[in-house]
C-alpha atoms as a PDB file:
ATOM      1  CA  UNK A   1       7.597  -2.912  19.437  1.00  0.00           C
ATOM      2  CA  UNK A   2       7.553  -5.251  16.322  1.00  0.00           C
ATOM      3  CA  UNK A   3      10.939  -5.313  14.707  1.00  0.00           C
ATOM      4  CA  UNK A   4      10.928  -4.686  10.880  1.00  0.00           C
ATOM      5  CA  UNK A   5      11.196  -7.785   9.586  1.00  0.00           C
ATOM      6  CA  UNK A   6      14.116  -8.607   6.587  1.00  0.00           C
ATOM      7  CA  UNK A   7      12.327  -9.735   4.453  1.00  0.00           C
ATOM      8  CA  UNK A   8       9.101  -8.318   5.214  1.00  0.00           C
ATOM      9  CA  UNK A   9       6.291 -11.033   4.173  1.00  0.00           C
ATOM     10  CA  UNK A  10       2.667 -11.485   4.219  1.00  0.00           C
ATOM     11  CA  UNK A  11      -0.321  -9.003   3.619  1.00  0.00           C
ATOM     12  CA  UNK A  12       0.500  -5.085   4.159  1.00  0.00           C
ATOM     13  CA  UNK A  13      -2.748  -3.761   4.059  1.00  0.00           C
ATOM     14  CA  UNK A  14      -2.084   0.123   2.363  1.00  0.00           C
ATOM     15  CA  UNK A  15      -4.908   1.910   4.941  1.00  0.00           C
ATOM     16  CA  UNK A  16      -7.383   4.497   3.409  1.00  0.00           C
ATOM     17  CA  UNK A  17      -7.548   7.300   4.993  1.00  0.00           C
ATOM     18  CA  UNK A  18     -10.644   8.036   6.999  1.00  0.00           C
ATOM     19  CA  UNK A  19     -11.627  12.140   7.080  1.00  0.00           C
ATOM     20  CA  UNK A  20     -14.430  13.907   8.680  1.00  0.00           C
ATOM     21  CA  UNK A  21     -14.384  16.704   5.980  1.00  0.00           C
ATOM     22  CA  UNK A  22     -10.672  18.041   3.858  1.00  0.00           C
ATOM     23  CA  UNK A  23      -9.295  19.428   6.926  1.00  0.00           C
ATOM     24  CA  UNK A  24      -9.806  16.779   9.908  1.00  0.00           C
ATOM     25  CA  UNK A  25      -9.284  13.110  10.141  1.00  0.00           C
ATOM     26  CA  UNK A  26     -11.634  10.737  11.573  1.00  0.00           C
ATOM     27  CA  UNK A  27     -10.145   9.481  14.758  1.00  0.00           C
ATOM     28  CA  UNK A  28     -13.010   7.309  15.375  1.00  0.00           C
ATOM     29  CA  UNK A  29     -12.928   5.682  11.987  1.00  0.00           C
ATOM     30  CA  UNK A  30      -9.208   5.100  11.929  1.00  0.00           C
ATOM     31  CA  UNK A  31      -9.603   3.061  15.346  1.00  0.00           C
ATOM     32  CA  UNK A  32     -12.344   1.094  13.512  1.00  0.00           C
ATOM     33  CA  UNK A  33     -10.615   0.488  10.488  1.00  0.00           C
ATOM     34  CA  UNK A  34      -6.751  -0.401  12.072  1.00  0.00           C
ATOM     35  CA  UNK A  35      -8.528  -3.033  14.927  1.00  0.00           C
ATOM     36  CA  UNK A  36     -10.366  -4.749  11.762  1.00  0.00           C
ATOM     37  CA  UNK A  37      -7.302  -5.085   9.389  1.00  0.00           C
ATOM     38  CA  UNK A  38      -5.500  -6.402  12.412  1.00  0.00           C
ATOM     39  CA  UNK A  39      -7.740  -9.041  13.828  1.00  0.00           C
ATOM     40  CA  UNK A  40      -7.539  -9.688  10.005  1.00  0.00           C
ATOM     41  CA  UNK A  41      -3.844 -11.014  10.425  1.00  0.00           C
ATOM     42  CA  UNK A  42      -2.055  -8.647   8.023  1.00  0.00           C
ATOM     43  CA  UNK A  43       1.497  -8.389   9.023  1.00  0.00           C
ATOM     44  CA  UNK A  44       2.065  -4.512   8.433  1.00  0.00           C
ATOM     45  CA  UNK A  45       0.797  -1.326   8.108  1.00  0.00           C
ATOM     46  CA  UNK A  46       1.095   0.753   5.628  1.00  0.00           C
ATOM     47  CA  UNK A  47       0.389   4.297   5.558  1.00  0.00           C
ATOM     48  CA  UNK A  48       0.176   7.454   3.074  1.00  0.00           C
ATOM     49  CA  UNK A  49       0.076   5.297   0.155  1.00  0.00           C
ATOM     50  CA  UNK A  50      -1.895   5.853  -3.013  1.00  0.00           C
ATOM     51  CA  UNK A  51      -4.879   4.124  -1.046  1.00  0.00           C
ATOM     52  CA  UNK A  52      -4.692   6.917   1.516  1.00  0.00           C
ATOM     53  CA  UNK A  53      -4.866   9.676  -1.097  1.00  0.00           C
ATOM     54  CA  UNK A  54      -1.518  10.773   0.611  1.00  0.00           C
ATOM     55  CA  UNK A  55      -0.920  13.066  -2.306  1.00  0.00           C
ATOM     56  CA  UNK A  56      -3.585  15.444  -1.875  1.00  0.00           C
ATOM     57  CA  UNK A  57      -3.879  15.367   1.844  1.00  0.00           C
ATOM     58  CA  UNK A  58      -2.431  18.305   3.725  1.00  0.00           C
ATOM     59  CA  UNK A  59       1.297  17.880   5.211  1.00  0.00           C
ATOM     60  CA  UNK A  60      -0.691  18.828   8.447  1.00  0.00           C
ATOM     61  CA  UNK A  61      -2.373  15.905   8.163  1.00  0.00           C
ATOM     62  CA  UNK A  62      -0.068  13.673   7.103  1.00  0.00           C
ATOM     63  CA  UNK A  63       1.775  14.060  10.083  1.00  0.00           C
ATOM     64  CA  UNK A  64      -1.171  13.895  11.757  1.00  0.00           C
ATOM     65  CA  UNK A  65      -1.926  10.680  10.215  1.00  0.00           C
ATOM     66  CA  UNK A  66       1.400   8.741  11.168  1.00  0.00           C
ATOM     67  CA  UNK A  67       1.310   9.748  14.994  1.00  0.00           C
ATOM     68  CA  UNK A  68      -2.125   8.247  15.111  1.00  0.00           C
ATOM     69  CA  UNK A  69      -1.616   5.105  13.578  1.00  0.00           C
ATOM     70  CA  UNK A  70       1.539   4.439  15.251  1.00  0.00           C
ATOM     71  CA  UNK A  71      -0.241   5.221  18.213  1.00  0.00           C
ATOM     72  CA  UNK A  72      -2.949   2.794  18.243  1.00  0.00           C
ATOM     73  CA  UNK A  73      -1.079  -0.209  16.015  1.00  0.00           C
ATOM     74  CA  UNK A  74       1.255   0.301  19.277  1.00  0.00           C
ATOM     75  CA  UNK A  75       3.850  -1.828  18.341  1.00  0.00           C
ATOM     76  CA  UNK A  76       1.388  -4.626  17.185  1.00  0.00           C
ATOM     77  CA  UNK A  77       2.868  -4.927  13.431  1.00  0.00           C
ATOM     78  CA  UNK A  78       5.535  -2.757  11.840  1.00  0.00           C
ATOM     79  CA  UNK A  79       4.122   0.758  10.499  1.00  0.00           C
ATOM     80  CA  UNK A  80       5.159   2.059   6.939  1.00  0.00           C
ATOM     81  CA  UNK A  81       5.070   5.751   6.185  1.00  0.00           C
ATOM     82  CA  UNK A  82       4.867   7.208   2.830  1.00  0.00           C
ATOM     83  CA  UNK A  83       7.121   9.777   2.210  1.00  0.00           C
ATOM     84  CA  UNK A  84       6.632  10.719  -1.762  1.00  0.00           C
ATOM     85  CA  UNK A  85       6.630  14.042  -2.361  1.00  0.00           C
ATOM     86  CA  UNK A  86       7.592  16.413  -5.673  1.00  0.00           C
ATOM     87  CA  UNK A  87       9.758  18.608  -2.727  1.00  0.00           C
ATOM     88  CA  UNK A  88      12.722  16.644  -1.143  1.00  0.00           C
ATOM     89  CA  UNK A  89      13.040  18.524   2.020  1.00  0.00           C
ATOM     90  CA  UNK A  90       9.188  17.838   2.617  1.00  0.00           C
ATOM     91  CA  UNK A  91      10.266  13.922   2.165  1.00  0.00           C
ATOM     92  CA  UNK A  92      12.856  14.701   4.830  1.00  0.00           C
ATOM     93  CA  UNK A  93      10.485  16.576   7.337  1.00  0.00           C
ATOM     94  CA  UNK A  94       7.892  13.257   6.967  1.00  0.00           C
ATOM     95  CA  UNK A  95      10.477  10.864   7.175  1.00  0.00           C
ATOM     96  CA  UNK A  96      12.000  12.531  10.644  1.00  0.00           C
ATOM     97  CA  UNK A  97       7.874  13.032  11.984  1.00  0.00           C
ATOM     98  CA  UNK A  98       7.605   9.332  11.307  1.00  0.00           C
ATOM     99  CA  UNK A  99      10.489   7.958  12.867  1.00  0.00           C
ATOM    100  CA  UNK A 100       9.402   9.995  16.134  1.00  0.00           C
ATOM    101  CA  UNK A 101       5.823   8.948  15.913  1.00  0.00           C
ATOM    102  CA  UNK A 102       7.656   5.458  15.926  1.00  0.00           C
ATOM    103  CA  UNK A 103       7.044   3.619  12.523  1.00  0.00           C
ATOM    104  CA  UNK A 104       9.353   1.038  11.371  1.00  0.00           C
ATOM    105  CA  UNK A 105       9.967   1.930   8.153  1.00  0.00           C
ATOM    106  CA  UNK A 106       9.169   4.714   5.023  1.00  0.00           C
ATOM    107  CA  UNK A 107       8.421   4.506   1.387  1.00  0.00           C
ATOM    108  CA  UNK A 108       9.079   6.519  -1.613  1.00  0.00           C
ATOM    109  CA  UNK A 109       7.860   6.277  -5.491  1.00  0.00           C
ATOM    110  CA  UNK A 110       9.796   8.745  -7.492  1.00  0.00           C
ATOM    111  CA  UNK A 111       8.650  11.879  -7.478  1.00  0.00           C
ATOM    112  CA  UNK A 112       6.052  12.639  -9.691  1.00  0.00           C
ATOM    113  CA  UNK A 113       5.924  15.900 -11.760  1.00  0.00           C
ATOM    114  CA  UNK A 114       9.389  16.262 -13.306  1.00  0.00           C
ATOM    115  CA  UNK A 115      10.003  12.359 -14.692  1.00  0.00           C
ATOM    116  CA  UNK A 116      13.495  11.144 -13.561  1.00  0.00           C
ATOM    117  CA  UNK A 117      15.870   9.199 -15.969  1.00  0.00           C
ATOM    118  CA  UNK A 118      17.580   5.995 -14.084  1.00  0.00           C
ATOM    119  CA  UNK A 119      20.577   7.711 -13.126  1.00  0.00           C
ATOM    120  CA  UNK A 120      18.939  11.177 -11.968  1.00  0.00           C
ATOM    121  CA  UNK A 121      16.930   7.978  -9.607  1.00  0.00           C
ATOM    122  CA  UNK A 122      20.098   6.800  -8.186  1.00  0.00           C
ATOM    123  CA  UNK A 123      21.272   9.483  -7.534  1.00  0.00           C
ATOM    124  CA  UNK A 124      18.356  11.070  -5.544  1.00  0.00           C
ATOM    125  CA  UNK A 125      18.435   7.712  -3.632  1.00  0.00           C
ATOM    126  CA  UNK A 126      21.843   8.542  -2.877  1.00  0.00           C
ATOM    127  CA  UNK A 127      21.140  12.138  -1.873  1.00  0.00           C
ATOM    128  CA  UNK A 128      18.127  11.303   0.753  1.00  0.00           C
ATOM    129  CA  UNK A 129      19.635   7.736   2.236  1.00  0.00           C
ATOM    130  CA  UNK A 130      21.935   9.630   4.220  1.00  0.00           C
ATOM    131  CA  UNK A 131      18.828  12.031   5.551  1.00  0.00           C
ATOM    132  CA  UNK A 132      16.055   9.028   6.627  1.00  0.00           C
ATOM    133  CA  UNK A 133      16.442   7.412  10.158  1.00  0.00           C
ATOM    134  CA  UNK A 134      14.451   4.869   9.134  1.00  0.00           C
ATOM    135  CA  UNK A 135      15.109   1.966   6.206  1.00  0.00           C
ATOM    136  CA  UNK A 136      13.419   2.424   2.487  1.00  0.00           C
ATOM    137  CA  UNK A 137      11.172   0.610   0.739  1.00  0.00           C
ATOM    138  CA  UNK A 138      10.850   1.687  -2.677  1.00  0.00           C
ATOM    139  CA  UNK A 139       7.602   1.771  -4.744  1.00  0.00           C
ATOM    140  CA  UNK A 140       7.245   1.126  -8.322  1.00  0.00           C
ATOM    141  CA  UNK A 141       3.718   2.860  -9.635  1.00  0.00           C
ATOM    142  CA  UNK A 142       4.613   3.754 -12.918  1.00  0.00           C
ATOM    143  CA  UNK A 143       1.018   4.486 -14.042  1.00  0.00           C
ATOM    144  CA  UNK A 144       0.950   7.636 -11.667  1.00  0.00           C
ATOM    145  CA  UNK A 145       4.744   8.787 -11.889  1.00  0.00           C
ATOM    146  CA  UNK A 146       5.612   8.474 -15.416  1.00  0.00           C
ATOM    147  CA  UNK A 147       8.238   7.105 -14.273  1.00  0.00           C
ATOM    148  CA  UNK A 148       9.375   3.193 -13.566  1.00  0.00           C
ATOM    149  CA  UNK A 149      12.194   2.326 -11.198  1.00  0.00           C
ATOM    150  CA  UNK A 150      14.019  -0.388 -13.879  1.00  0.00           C
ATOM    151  CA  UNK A 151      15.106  -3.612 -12.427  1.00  0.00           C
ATOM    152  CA  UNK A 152      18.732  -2.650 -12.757  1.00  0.00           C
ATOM    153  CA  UNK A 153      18.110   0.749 -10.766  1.00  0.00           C
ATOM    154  CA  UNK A 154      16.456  -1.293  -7.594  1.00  0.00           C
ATOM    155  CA  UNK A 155      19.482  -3.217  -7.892  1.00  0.00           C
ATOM    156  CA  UNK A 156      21.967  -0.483  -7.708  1.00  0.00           C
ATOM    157  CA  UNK A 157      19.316   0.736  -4.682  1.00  0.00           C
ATOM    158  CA  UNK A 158      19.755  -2.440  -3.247  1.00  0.00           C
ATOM    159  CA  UNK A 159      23.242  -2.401  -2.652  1.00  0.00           C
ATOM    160  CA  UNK A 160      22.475   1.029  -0.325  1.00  0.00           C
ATOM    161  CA  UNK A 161      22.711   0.674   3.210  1.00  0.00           C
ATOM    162  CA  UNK A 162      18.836   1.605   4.474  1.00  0.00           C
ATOM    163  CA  UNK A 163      16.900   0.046   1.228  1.00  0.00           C
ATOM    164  CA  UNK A 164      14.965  -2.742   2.520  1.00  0.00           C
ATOM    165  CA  UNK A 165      12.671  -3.702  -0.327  1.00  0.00           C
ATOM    166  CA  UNK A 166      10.001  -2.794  -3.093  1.00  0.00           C
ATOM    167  CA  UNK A 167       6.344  -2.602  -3.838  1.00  0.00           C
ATOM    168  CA  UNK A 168       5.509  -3.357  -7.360  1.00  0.00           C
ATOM    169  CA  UNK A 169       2.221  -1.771  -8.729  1.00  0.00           C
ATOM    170  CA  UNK A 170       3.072  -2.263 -12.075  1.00  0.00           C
ATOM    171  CA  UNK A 171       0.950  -5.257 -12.648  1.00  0.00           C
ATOM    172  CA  UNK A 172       3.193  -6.287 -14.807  1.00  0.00           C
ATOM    173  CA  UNK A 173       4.774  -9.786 -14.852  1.00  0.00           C
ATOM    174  CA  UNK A 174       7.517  -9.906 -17.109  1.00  0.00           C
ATOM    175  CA  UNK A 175       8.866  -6.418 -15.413  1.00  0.00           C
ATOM    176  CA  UNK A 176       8.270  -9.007 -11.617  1.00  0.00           C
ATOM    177  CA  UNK A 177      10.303 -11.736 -13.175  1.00  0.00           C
ATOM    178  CA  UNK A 178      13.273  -9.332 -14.076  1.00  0.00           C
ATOM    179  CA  UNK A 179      12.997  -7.827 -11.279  1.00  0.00           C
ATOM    180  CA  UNK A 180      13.332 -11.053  -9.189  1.00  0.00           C
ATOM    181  CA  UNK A 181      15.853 -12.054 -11.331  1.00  0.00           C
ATOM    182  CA  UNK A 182      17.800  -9.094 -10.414  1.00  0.00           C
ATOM    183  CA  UNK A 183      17.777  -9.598  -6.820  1.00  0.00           C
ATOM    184  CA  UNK A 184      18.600 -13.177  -6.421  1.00  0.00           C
ATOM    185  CA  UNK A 185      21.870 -12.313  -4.383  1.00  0.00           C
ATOM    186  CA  UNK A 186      19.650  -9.846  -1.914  1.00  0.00           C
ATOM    187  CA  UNK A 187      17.221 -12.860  -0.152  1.00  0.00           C
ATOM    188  CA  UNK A 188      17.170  -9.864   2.777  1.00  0.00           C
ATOM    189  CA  UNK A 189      15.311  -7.754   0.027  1.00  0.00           C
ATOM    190  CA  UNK A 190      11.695  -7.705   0.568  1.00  0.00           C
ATOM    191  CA  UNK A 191      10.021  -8.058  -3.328  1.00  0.00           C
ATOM    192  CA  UNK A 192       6.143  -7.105  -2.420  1.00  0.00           C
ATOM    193  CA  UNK A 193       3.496  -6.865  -5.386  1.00  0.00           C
ATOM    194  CA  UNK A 194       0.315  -4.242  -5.651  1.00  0.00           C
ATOM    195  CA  UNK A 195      -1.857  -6.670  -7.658  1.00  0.00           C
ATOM    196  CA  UNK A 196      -4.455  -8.059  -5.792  1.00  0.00           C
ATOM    197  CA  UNK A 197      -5.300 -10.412  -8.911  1.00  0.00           C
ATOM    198  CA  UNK A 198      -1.293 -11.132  -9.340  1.00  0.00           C
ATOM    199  CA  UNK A 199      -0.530 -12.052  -5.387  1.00  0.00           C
ATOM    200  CA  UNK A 200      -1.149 -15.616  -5.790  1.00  0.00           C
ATOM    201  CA  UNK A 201       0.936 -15.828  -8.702  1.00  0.00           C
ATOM    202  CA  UNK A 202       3.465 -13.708  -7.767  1.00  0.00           C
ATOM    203  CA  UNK A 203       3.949 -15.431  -4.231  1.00  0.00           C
ATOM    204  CA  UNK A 204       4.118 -18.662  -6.390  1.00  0.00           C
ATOM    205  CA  UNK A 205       6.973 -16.930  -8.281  1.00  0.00           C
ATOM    206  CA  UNK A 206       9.005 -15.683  -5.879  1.00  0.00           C
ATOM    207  CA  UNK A 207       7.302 -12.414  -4.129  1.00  0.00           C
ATOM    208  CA  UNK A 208       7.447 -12.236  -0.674  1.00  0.00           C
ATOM    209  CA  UNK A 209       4.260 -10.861   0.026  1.00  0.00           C
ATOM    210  CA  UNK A 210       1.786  -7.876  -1.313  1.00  0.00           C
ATOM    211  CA  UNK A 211       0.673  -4.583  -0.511  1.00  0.00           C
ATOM    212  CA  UNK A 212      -3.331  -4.299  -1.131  1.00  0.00           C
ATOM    213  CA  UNK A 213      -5.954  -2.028  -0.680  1.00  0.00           C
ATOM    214  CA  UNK A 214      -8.178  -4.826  -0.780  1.00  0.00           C
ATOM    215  CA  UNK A 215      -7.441  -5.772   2.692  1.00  0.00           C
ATOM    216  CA  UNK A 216      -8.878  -2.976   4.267  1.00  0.00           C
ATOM    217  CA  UNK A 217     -12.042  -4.445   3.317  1.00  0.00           C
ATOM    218  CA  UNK A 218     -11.454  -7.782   3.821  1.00  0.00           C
ATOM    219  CA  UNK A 219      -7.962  -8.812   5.182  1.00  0.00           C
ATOM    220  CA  UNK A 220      -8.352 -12.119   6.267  1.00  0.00           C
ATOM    221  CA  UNK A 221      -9.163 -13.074   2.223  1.00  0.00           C
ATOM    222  CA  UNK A 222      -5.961 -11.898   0.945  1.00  0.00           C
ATOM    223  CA  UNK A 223      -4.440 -13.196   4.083  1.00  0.00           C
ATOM    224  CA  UNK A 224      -5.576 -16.646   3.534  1.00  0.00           C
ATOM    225  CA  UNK A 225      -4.411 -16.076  -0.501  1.00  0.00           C
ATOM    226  CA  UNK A 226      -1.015 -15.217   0.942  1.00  0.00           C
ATOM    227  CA  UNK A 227      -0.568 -18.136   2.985  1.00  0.00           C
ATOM    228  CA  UNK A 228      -2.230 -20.479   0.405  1.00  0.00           C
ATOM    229  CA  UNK A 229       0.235 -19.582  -2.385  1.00  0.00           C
ATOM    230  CA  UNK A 230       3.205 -20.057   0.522  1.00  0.00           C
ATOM    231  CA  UNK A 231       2.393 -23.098   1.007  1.00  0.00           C
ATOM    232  CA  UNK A 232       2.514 -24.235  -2.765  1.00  0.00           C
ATOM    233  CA  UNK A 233      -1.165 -25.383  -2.425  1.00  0.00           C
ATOM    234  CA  UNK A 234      -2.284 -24.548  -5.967  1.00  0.00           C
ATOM    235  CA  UNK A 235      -5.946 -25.700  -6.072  1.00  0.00           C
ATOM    236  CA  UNK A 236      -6.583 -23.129  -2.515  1.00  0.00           C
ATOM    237  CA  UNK A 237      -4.737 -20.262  -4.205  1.00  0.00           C
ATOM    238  CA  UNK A 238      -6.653 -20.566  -7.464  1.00  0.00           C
ATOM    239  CA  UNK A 239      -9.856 -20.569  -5.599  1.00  0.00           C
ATOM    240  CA  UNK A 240      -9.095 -17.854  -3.748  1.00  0.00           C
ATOM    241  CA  UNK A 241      -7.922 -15.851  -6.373  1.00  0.00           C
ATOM    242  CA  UNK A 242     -11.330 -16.368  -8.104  1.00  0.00           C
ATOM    243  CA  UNK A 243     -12.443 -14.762  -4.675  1.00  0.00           C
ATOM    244  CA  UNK A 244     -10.155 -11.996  -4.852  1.00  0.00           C
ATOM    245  CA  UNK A 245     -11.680 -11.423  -8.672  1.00  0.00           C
ATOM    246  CA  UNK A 246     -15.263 -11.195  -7.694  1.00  0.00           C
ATOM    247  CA  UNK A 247     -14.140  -8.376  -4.978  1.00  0.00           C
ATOM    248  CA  UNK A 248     -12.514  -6.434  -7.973  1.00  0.00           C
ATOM    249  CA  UNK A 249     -15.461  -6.932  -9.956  1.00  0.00           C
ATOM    250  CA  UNK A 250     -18.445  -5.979  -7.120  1.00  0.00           C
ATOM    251  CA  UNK A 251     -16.329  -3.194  -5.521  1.00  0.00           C
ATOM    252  CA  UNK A 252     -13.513  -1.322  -8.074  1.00  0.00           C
ATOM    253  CA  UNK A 253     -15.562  -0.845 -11.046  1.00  0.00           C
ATOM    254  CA  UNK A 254     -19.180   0.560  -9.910  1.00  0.00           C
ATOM    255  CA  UNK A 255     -18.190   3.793 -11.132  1.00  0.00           C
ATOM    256  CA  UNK A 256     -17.611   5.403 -14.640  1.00  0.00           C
ATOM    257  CA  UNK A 257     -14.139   7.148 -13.774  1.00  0.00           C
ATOM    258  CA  UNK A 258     -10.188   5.707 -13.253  1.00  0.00           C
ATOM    259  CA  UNK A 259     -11.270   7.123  -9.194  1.00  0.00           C
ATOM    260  CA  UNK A 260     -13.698   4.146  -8.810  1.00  0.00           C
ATOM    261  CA  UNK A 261     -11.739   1.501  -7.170  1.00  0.00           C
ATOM    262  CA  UNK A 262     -11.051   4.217  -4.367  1.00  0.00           C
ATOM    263  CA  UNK A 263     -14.522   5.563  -4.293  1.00  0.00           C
ATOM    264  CA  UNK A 264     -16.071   1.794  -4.253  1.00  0.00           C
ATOM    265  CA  UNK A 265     -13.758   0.948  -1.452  1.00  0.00           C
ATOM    266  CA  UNK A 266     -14.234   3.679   1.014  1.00  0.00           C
ATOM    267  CA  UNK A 267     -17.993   3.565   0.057  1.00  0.00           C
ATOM    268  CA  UNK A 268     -17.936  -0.731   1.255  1.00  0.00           C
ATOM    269  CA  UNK A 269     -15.834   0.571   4.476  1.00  0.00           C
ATOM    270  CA  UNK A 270     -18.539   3.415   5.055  1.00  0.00           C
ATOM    271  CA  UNK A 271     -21.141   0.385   4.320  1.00  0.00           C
ATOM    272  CA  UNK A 272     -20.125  -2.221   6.346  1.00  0.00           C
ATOM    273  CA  UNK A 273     -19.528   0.456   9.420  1.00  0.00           C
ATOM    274  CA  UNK A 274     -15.489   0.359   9.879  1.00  0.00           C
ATOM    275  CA  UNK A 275     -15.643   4.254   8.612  1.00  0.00           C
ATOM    276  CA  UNK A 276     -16.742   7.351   6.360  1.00  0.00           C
ATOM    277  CA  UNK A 277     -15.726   7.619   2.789  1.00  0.00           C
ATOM    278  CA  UNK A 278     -15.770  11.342   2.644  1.00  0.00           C
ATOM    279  CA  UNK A 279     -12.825  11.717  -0.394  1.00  0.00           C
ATOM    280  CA  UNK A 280     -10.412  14.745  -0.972  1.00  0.00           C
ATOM    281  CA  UNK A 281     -10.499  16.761  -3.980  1.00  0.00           C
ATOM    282  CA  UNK A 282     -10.361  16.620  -7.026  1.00  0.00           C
ATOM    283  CA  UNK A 283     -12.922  13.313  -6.406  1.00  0.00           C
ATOM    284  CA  UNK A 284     -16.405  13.039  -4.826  1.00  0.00           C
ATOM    285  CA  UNK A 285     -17.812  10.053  -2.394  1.00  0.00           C
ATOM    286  CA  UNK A 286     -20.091   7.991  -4.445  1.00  0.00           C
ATOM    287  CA  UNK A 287     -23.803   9.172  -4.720  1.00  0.00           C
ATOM    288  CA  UNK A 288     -26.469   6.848  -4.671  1.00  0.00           C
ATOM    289  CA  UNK A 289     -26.894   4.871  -7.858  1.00  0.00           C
ATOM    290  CA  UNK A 290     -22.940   4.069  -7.209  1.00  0.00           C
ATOM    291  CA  UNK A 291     -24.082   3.007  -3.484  1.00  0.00           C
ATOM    292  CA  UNK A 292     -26.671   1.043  -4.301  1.00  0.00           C
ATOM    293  CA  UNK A 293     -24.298  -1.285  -6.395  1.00  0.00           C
ATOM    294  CA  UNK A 294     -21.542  -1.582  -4.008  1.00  0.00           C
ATOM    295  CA  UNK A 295     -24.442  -2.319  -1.633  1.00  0.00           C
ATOM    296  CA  UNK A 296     -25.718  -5.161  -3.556  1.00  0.00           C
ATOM    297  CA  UNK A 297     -21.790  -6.066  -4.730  1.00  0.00           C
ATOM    298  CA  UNK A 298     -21.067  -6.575  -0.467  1.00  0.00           C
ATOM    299  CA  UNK A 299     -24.455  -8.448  -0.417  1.00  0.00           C
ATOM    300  CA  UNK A 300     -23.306 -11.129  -3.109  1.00  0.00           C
ATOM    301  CA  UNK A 301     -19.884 -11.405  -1.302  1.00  0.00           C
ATOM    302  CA  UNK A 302     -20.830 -12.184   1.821  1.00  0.00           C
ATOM    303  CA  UNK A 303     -23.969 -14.057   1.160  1.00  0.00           C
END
C-alpha cells in the first residue's frame, strides 16, 4: 500500500459519487470513473467530499462508499475519507470504517449547522484527535460552513500530533498567503488549494498541490497544470490555466442554479461514458436543454 505522503503533493482528484438511484451506488460506474482518474496520474484519492455530495448521502452508503474505493484503488495512491458531519460520534464511526476499509488518511470541515468560534475549533480538534486512527487533513469551505478555519487556528492544529495538512476552498488569495505564511516552520504540512482557476498560481506561491473536481473529468489537464507550475515554467502554466478556464466555462455554468457545476460535471462523466449522473436530493440530473450544452461544451474541448 501507498504510504501517505508528508507533504502530500500533486492532483487529488475529490471523486463524485456515482448512484444507481438515492439508495444504491453504482459499482460499475465507480470502477469506470477510479481506473480513468488514475491512468490520469493524480496522486490521491479523495473521497466524501463536497464533490461526492457526502452530505446528503446515507451513512449506509458512505461506508459503503470508502470500502469500495479502497478496494479497487488497492493501494495504488493514498485514499482520503471525508468525515464531516454536524454529529461527532458519527465522525468517529466513519473515521474507524475508513481506517478498516484501509484509507490513508480522513478529512474534516467544521461542522456545519451550529457555526464554531476559533477556540470552540480547537478545541473540537482537540476532542476528536485522540479518537481518529488515521492523520487529519483539515478543509477550509467557508462558503458552505459559515464558518472559516483562520490561519492562526490551522496553526494551533498544526502543532497536533495526527494533522497532516489543509484543503483551501476559499478561493481566496490573500486568506492562501496568510495561511502560508503561518506555516512556514511546518514544511511536513501539506497546504492543498480547491480552485481549479487558482492551482497554477497557488503552486507558484507556495501550495503543494490541489484538490479538484475537475479532474474527474479530465485529470491528466490539471495534472499537467500541477507539474507545469512545479517546475516554474510560467508560459505552460498560463496556457494551461486558460485550459482549465474554458472547462469552467463549457461545464460549471450550463445551468441557472449555485448546483450547476455539480450537475454539469456528472452530466460530462455520464456523457463521455465513465458513469451516471443520477444526483441526490434536494438537486435533479440535468434535463435536456442543460445536456445539450454540456454536450456541445465537451465537443469544443476536445475538438
Amino acid at each position: 500500500m501507498t504510504p501517505l505522503p508528508r507533504p502530500l503533493r500533486g492532483v487529488i482528484v475529490p471523486i463524485v459519487t456515482p448512484l444507481r438511484d438515492g439508495e444504491t451506488l453504482d459499482p460499475e460506474g465507480l470502477e469506470r470513473l477510479l481506473e480513468h482518474v488514475l491512468s490520469g496520474g493524480v496522486r490521491g484519492v479523495f473521497v466524501l467530499g463536497t464533490t461526492g455530495e457526502a452530505a446528503s448521502l446515507p451513512h449506509r452508503l458512505r461506508e459503503e462508499l470508502v470500502r469500495r474505493v479502497c478496494r479497487l484503488v488497492s493501494g495504488r495512491v493514498p485514499v482520503l475519507a471525508g468525515i464531516t458531519d454536524t454529529v461527532f460520534e458519527e465522525s468517529v464511526k466513519l473515521a474507524r470504517a475508513a481506517a478498516e476499509a484501509g484509507a490513508q488518511a480522513l478529512v474534516t470541515a467544521p461542522p456545519y449547522y451550529f457555526p464554531a468560534g476559533q477556540p470552540e475549533l480547537l478545541e473540537y480538534l482537540g476532542h476528536l484527535l485522540p479518537r481518529l486512527p488515521l492523520p487529519l487533513f483539515l478543509y477550509n469551505i467557508p462558503r458552505l460552513t459559515k464558518v472559516a478555519f483562520e490561519p492562526s487556528t490551522v496553526a494551533g492544529a498544526a502543532a497536533m500530533p495526527g494533522v497532516a495538512g489543509i484543503k483551501d476552498s476559499s478561493e481566496d488569495m490573500p486568506y492562501f498567503v496568510r495561511l502560508r505564511d503561518a506555516l512556514r516552520d511546518r514544511p511536513d504540512f501539506a497546504l492543498l488549494v480547491g480552485s481549479e482557476v487558482l492551482l497554477g498560481e497557488s503552486i507558484l506561491g507556495g501550495a503543494h498541490g490541489g484538490v479538484l473536481g475537475g479532474a474527474n473529468l479530465f485529470p491528466r489537464l490539471y495534472v499537467d497544470l500541477y507539474e507545469a507550475a512545479a517546475a516554474k515554467d510560467l508560459a505552460r502554466t498560463r496556457a494551461l490555466t486558460e485550459k482549465v478556464m474554458k472547462v469552467a466555462a463549457a461545464i460549471y455554468g450550463a445551468g441557472r442554479h449555485g448546483s450547476s457545476w455539480l450537475k454539469g460535471l456528472k452530466c460530462a462523466l455520464s456523457l463521455k461514458g465513465i458513469c451516471g449522473d443520477y444526483m441526490l436530493e434536494p438537486f435533479h440530473r440535468f434535463r435536456e436543454e442543460e445536456r445539450r450544452k454540456i454536450r456541445e461544451g465537451l465537443d469544443s474541448l476536445e475538438g
